[in-house]
N, C-alpha and C. Protein backbone atom coordinates (compact mmCIF):
# COMPACT_ATOMS: atom_id res chain seq x y z
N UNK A 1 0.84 -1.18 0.00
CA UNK A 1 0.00 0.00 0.00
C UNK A 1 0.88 1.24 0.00
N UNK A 2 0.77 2.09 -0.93
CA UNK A 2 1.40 3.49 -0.94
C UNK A 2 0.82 4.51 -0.10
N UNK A 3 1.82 4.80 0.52
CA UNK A 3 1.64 6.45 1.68
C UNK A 3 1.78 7.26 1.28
N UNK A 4 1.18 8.09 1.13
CA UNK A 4 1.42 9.99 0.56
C UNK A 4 0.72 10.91 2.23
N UNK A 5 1.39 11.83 1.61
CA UNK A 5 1.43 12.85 2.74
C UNK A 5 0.94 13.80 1.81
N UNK A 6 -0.16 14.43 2.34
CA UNK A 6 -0.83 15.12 1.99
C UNK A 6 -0.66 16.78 3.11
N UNK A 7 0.16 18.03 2.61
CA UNK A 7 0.94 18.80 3.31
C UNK A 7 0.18 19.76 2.35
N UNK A 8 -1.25 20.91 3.57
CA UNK A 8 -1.15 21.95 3.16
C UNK A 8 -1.37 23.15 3.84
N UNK A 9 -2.04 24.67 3.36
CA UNK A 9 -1.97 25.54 4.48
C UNK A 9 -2.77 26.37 4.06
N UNK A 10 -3.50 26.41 5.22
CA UNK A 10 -4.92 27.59 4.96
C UNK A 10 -5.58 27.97 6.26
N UNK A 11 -5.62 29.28 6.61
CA UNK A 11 -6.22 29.54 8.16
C UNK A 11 -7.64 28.85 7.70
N UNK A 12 -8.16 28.90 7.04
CA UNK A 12 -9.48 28.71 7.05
C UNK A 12 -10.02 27.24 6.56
N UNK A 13 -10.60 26.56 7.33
CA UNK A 13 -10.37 25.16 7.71
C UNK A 13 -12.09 24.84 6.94
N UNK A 14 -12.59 25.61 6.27
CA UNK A 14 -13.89 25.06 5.42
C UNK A 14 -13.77 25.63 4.75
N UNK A 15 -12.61 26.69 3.42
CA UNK A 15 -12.83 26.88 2.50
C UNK A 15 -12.15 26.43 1.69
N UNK A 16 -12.16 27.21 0.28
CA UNK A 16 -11.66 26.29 -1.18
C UNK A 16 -10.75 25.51 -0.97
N UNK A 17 -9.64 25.66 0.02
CA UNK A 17 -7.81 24.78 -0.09
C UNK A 17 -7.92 23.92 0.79
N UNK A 18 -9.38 23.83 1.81
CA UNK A 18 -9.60 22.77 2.50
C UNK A 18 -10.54 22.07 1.72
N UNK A 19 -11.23 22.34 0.84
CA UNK A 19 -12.51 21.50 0.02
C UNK A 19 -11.92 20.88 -0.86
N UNK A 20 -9.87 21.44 -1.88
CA UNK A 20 -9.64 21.04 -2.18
C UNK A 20 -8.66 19.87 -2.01
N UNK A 21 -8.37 19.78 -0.40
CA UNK A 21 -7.48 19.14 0.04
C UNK A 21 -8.43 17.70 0.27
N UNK A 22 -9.68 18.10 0.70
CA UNK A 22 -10.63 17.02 1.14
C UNK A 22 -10.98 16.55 -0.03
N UNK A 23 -11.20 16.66 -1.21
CA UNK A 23 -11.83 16.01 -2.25
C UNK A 23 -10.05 14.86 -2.91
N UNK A 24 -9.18 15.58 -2.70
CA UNK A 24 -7.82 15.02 -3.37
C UNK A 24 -7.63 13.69 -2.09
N UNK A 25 -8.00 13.83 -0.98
CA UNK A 25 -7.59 13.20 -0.05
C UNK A 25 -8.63 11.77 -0.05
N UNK A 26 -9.92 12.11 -0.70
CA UNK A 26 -11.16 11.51 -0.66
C UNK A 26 -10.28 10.29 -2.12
N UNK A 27 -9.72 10.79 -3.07
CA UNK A 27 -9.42 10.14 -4.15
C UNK A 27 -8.39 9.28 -3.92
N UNK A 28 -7.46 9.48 -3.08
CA UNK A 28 -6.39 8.58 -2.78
C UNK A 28 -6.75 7.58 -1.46
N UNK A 29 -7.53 7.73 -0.71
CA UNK A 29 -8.04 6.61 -0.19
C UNK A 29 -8.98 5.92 -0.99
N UNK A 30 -9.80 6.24 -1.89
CA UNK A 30 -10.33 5.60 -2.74
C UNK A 30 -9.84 4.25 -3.57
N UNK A 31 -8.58 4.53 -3.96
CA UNK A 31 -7.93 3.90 -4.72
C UNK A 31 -6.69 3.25 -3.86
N UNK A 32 -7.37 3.50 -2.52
CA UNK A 32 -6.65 2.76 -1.79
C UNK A 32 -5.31 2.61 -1.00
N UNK A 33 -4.81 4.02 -0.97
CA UNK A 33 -3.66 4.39 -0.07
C UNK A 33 -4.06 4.87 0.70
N UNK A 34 -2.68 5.10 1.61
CA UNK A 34 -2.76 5.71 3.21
C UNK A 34 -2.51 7.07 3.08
N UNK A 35 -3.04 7.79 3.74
CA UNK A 35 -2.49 9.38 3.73
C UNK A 35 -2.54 9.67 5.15
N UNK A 36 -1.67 11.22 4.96
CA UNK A 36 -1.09 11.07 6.31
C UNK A 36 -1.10 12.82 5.84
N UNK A 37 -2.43 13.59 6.92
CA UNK A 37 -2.55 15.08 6.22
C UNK A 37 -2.00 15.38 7.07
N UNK A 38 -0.96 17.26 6.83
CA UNK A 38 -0.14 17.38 7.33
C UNK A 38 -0.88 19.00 7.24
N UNK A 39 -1.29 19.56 8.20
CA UNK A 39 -2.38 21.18 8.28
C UNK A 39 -1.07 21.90 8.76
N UNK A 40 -0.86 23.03 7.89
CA UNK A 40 0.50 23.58 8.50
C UNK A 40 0.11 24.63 9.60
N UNK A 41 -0.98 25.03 9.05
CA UNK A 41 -1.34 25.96 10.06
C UNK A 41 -1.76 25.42 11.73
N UNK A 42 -1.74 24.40 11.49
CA UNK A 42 -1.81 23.93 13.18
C UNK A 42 -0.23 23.00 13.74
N UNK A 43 0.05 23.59 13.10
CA UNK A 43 1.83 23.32 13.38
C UNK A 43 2.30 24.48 13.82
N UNK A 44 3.52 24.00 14.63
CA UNK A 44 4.02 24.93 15.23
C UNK A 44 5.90 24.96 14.25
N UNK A 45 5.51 26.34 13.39
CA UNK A 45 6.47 26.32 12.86
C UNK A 45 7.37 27.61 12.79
N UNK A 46 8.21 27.83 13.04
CA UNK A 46 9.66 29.00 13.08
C UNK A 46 9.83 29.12 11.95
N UNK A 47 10.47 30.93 11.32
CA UNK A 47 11.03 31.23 10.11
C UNK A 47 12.32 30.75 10.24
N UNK A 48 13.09 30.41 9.33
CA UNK A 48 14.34 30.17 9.29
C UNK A 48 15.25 31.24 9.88
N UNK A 49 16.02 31.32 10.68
CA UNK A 49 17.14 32.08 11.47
C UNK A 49 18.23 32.85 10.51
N UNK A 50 18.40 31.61 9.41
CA UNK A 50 19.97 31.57 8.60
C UNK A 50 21.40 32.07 9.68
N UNK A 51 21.48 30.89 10.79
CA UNK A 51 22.02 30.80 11.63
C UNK A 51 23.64 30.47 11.15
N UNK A 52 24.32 30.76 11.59
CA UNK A 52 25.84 30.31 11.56
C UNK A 52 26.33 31.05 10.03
N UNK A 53 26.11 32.34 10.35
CA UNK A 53 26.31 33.15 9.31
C UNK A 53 25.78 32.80 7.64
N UNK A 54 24.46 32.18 7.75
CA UNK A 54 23.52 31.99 6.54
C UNK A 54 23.57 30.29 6.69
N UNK A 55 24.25 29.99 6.76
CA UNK A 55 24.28 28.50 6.58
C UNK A 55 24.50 27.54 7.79
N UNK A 56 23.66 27.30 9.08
CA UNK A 56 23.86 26.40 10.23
C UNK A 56 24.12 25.15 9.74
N UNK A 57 23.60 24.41 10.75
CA UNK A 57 23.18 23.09 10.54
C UNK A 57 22.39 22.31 9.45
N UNK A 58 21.76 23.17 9.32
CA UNK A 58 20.86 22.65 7.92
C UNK A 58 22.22 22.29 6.33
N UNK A 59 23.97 22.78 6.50
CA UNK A 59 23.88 22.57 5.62
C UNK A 59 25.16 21.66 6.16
N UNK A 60 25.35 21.55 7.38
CA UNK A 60 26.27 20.89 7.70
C UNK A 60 26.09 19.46 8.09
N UNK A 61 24.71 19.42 8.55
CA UNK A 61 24.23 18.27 9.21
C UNK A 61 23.15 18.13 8.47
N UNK A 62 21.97 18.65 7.79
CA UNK A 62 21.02 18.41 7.58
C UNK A 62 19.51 18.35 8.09
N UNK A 63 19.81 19.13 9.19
CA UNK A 63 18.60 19.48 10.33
C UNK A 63 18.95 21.21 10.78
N UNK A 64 17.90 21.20 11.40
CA UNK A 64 17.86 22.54 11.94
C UNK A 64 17.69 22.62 13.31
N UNK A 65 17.97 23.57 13.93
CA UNK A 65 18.84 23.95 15.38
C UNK A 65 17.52 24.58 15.88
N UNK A 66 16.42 24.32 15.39
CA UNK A 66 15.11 24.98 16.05
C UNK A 66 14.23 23.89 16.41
N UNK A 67 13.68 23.81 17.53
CA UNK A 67 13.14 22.82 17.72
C UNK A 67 11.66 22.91 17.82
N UNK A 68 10.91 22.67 16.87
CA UNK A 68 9.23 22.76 16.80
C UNK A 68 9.22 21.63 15.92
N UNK A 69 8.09 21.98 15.18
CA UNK A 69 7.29 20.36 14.36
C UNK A 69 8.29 20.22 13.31
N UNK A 70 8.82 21.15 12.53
CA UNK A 70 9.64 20.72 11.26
C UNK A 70 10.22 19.59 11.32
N UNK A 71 11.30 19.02 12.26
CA UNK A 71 11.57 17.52 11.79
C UNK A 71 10.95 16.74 12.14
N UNK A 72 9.88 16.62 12.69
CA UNK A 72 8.69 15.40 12.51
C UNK A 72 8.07 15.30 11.53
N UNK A 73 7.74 16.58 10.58
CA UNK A 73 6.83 16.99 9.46
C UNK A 73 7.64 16.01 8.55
N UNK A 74 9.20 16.58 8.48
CA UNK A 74 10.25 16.38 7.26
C UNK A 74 10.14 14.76 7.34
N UNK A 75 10.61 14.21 8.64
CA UNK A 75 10.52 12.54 8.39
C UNK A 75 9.37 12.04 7.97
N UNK A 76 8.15 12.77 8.14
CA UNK A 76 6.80 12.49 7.01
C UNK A 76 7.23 12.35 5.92
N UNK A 77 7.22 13.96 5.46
CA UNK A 77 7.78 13.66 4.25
C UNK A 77 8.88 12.91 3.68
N UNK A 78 9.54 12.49 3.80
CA UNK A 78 10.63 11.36 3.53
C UNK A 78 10.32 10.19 3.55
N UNK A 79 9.33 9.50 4.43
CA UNK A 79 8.99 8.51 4.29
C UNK A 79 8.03 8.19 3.58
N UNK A 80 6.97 9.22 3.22
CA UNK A 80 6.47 8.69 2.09
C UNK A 80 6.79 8.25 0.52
N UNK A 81 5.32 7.73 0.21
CA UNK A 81 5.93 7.60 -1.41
C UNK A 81 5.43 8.89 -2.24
N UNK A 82 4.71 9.62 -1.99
CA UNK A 82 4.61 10.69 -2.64
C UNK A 82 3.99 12.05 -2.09
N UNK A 83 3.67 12.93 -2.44
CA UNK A 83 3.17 13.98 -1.87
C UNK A 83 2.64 15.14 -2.36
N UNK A 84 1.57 15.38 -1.93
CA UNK A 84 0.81 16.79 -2.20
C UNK A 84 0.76 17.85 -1.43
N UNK A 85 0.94 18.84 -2.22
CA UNK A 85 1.22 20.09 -1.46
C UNK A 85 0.29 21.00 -2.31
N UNK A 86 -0.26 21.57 -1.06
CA UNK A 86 -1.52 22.20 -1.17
C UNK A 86 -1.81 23.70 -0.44
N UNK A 87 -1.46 24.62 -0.94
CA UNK A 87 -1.47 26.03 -0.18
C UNK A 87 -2.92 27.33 -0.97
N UNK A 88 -2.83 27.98 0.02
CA UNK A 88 -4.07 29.06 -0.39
C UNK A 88 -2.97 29.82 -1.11
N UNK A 89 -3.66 30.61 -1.53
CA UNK A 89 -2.95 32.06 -2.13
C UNK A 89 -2.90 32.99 -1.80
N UNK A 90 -1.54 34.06 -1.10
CA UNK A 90 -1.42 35.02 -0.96
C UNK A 90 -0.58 36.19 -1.56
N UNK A 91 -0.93 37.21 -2.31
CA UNK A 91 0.18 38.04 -3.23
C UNK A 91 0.89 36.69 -4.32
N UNK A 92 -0.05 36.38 -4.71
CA UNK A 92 0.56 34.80 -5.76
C UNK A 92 1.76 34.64 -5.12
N UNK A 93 1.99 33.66 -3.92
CA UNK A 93 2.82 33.07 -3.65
C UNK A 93 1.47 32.23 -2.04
N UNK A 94 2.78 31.04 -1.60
CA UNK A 94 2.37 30.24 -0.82
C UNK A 94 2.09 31.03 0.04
N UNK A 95 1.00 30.47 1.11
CA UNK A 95 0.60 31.26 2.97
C UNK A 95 2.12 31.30 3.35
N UNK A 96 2.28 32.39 4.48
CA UNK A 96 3.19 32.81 5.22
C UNK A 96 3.89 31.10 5.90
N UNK A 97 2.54 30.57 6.43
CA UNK A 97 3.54 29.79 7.06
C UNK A 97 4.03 28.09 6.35
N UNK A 98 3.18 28.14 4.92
CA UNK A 98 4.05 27.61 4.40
C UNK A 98 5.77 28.35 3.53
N UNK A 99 5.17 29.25 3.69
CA UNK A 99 6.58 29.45 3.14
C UNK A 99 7.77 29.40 4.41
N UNK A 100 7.23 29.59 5.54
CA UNK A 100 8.26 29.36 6.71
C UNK A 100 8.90 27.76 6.59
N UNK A 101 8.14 27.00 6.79
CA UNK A 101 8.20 25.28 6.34
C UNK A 101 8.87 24.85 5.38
N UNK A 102 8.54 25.84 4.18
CA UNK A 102 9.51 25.35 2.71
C UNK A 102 10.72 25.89 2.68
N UNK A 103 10.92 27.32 3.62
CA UNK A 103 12.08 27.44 3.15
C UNK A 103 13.19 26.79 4.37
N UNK A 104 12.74 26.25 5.07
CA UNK A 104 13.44 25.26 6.24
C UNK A 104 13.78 24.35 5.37
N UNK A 105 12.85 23.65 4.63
CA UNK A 105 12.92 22.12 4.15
C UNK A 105 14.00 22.52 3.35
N UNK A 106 14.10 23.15 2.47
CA UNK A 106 14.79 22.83 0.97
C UNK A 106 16.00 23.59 1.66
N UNK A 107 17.01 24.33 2.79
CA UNK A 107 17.78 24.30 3.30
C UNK A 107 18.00 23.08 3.59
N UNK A 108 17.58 22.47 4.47
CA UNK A 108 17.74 20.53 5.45
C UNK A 108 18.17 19.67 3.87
N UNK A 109 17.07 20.07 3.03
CA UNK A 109 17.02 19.07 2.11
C UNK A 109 17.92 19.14 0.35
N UNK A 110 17.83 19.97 0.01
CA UNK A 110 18.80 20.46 -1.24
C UNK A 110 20.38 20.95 -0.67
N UNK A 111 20.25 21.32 0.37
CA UNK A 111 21.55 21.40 0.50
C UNK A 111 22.70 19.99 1.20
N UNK A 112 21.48 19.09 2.05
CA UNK A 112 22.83 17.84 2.48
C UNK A 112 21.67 16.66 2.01
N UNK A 113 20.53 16.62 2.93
CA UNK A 113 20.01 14.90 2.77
C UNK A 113 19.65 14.74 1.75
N UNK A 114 18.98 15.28 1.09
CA UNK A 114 18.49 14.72 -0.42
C UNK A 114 17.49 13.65 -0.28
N UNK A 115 16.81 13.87 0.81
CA UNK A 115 15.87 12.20 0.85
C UNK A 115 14.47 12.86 0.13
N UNK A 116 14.32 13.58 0.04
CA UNK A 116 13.01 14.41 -1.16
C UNK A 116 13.26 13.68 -2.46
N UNK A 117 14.37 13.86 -2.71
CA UNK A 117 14.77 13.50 -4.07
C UNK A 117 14.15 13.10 -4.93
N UNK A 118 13.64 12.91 -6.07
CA UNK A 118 12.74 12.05 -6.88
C UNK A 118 11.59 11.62 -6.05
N UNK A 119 11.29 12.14 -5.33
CA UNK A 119 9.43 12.02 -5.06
C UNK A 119 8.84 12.61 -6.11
N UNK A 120 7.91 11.60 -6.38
CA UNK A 120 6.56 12.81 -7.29
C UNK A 120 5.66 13.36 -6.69
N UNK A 121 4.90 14.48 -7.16
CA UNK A 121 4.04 15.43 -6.53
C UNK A 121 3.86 15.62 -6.98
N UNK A 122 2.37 16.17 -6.49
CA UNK A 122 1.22 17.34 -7.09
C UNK A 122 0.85 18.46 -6.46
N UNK A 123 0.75 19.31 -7.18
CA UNK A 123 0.89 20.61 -6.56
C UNK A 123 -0.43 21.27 -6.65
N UNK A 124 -1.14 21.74 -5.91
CA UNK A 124 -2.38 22.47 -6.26
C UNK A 124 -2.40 24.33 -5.13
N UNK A 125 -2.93 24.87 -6.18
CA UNK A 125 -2.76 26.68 -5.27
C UNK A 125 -4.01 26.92 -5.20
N UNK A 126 -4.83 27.54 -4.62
CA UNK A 126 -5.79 27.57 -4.20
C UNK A 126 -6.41 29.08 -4.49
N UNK A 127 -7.33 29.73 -4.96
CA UNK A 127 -7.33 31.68 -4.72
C UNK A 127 -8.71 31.98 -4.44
N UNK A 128 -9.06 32.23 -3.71
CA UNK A 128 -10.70 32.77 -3.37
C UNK A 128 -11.19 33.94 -3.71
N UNK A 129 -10.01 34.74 -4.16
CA UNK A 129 -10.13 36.20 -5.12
C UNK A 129 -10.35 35.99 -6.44
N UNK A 130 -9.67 37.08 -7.47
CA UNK A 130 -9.63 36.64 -8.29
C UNK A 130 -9.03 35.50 -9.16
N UNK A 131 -8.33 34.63 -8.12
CA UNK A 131 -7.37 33.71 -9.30
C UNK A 131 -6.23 33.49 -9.76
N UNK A 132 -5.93 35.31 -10.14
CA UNK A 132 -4.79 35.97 -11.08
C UNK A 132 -3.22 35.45 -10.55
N UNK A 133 -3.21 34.99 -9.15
CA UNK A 133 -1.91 34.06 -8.28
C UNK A 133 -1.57 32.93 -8.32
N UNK A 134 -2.88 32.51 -9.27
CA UNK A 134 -2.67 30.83 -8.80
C UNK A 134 -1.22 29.92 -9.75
N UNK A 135 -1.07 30.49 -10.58
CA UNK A 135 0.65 29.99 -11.36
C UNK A 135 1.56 30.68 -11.00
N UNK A 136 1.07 31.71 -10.36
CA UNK A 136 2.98 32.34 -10.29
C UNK A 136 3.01 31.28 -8.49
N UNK A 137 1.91 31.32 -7.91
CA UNK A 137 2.16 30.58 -6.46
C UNK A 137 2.81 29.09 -7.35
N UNK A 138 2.10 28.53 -8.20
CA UNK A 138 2.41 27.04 -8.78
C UNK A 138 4.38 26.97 -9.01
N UNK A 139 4.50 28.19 -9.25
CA UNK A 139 6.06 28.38 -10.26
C UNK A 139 6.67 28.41 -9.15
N UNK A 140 6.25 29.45 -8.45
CA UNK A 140 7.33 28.96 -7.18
C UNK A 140 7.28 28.14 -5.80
N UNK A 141 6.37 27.42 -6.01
CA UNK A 141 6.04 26.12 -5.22
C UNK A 141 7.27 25.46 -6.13
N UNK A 142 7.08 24.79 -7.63
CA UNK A 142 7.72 23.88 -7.99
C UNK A 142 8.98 24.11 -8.48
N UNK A 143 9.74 25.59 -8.42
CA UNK A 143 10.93 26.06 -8.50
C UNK A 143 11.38 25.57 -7.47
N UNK A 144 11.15 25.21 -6.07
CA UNK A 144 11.67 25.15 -4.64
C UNK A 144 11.92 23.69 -4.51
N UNK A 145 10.90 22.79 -5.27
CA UNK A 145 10.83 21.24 -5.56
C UNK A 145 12.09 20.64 -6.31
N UNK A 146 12.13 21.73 -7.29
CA UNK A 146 13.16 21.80 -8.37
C UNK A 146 14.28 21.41 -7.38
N UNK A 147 14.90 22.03 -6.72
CA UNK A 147 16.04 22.66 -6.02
C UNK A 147 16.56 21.34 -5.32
N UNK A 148 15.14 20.58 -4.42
CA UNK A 148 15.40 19.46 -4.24
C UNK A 148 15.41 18.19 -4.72
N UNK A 149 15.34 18.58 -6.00
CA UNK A 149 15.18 17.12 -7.13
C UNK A 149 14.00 16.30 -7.05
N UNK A 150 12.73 17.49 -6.42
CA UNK A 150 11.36 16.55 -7.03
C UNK A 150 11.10 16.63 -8.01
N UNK A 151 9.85 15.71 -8.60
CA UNK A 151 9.34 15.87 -9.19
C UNK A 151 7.84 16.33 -9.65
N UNK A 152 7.52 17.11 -10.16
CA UNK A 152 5.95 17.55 -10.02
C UNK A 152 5.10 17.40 -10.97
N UNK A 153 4.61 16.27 -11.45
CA UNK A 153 3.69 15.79 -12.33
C UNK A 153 2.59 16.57 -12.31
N UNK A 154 1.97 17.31 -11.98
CA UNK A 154 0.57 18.18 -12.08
C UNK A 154 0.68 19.50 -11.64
N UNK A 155 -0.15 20.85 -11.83
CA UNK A 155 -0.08 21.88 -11.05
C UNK A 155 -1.05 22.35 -11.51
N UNK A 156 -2.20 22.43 -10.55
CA UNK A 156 -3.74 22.09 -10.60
C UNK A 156 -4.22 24.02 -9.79
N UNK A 157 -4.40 24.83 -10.88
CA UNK A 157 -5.58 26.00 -9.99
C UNK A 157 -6.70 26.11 -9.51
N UNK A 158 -6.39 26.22 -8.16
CA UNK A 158 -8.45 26.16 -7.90
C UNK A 158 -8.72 27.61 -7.38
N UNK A 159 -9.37 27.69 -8.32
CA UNK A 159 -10.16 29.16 -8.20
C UNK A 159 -11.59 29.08 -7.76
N UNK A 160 -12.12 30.21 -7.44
CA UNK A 160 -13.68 30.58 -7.40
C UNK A 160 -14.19 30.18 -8.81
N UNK A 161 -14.06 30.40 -9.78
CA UNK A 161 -14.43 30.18 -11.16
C UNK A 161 -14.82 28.42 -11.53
N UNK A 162 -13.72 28.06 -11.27
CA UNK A 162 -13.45 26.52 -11.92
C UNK A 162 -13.61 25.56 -10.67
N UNK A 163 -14.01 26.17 -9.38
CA UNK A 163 -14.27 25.04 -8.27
C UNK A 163 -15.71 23.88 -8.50
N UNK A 164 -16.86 24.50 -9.10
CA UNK A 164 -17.61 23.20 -9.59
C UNK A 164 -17.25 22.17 -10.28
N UNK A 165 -16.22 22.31 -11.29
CA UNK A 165 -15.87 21.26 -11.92
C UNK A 165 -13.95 20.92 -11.64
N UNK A 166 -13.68 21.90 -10.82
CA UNK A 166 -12.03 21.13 -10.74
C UNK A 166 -12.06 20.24 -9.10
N UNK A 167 -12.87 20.47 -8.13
CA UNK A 167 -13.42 19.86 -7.28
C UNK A 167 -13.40 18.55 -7.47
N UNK A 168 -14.88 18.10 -8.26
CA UNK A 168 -14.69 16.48 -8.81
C UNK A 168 -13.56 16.18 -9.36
N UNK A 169 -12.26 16.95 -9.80
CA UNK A 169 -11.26 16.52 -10.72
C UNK A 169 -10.24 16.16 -9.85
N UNK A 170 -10.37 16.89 -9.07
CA UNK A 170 -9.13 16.72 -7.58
C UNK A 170 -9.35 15.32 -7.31
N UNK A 171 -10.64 15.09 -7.23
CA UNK A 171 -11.11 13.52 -6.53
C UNK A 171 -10.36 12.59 -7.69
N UNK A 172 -10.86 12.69 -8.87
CA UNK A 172 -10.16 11.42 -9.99
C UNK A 172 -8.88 12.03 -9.75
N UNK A 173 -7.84 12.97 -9.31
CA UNK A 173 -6.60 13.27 -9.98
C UNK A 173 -6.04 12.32 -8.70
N UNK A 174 -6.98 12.40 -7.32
CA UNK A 174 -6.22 11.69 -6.24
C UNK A 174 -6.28 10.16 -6.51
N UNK A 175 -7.09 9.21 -7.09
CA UNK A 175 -6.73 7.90 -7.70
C UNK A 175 -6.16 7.97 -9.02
N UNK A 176 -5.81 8.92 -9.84
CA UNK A 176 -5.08 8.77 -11.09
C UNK A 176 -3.42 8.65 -10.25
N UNK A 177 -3.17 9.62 -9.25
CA UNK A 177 -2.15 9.38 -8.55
C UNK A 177 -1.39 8.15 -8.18
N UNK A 178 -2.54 8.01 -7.01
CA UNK A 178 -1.77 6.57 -6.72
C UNK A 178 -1.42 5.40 -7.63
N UNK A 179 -2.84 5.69 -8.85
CA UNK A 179 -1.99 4.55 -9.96
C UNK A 179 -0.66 4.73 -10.31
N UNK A 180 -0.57 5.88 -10.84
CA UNK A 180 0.72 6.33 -10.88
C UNK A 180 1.81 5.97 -10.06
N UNK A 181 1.79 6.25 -9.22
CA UNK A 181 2.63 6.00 -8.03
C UNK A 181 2.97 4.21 -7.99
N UNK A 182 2.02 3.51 -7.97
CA UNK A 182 1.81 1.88 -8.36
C UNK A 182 2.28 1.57 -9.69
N UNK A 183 2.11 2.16 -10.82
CA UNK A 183 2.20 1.40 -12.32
C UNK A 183 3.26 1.94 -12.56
N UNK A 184 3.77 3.60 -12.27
CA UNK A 184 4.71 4.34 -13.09
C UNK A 184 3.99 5.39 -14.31
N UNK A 185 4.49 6.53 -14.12
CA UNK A 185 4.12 7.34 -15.01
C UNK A 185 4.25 7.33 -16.05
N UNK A 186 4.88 6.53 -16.98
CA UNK A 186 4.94 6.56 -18.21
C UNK A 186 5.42 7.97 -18.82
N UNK A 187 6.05 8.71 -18.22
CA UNK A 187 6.60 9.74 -18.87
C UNK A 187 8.21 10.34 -18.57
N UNK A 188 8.94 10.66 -19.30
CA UNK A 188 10.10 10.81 -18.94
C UNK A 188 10.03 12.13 -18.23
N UNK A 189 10.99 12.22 -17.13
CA UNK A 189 11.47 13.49 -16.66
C UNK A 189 12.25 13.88 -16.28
């Protein structure tokens, strides 16, 4: 059985980036994996310090010198087989406190462990405004993935506009996944 970690962030715990987290989450137990959701906003997470004159531990050791949820989160992520990352939209880029989280990780992780490495992912941005954020948040969600040698097979906008019908799509995209994840993508990358 395949584990995905399902990692996203939204103060608001009944709208679009939670309806879309719940319908993606609804599709991968469907088809029969484990998930393991990861609400950032009820984590207790620190901005990065850039301790030891920019570069601490994170590039010497591969952890960080702060002690809250981040390395419990990170050995989530590592141990799964794949992962979705799922943020609202703010100024087209990720919530505040995912970006606190990501930019911890891809210090820990692009610079020594590399255990991200070749995971696949799906990426979905979320906008309850107009929308107009939801790819530049996508670009630099998967620029940061980049860095750590994921991979990101999808990058899915959910807007006010397209939530009647990208809703149900989240649901098939979360068992098109795990096939994936089971058969292989069939695509080079």
């Amino acid at each position: 059985m395949k584990s995905i970690a399902v990692i996203w962030s939204s103060p608001n715990t009944d709208g679009l980036t939670a309806s879309a987290k719940e319908q993606f989450i609804k599709g991968i137990r469907e088809a029969g994996a484990e998930v393991t959701e990861i609400h950032l906003n009820k984590k207790h997470i620190e901005h990065c310090r850039a301790c030891g004159n920019g570069w601490g531990t994170c590039n010497k050791l591969g952890s960080c010198v702060i002690k809250d949820d981040f390395a419990e989160i990170y050995k989530t992520l590592s141990d799964a087989d794949g992962i979705v990352w799922i943020s609202a939209v703010y100024w087209s880029d990720m919530t505040e406190c995912f970006k606190a989280f990501f930019d911890r990780l891809r210090r820990c992780d692009a610079a020594r462990n590399h255990l991200l490495a070749e995971k696949r992912c799906v990426l979905a941005a979320c906008a309850g405004g107009t929308g107009r954020g939801t790819l530049e948040c996508l670009t630099q969600l998967e620029r940061g993935l980049t860095h750590m040698g994921m991979r990101a097979y999808d990058r899915i906008p959910v807007v006010r506009y397209n939530r009647d019908y990208i809703l149900p799509a989240l649901f098939e995209a979360g068992k098109t996944y795990v096939d994936r994840l089971e058969n292989g993508f069939e695509m080079y990358y």
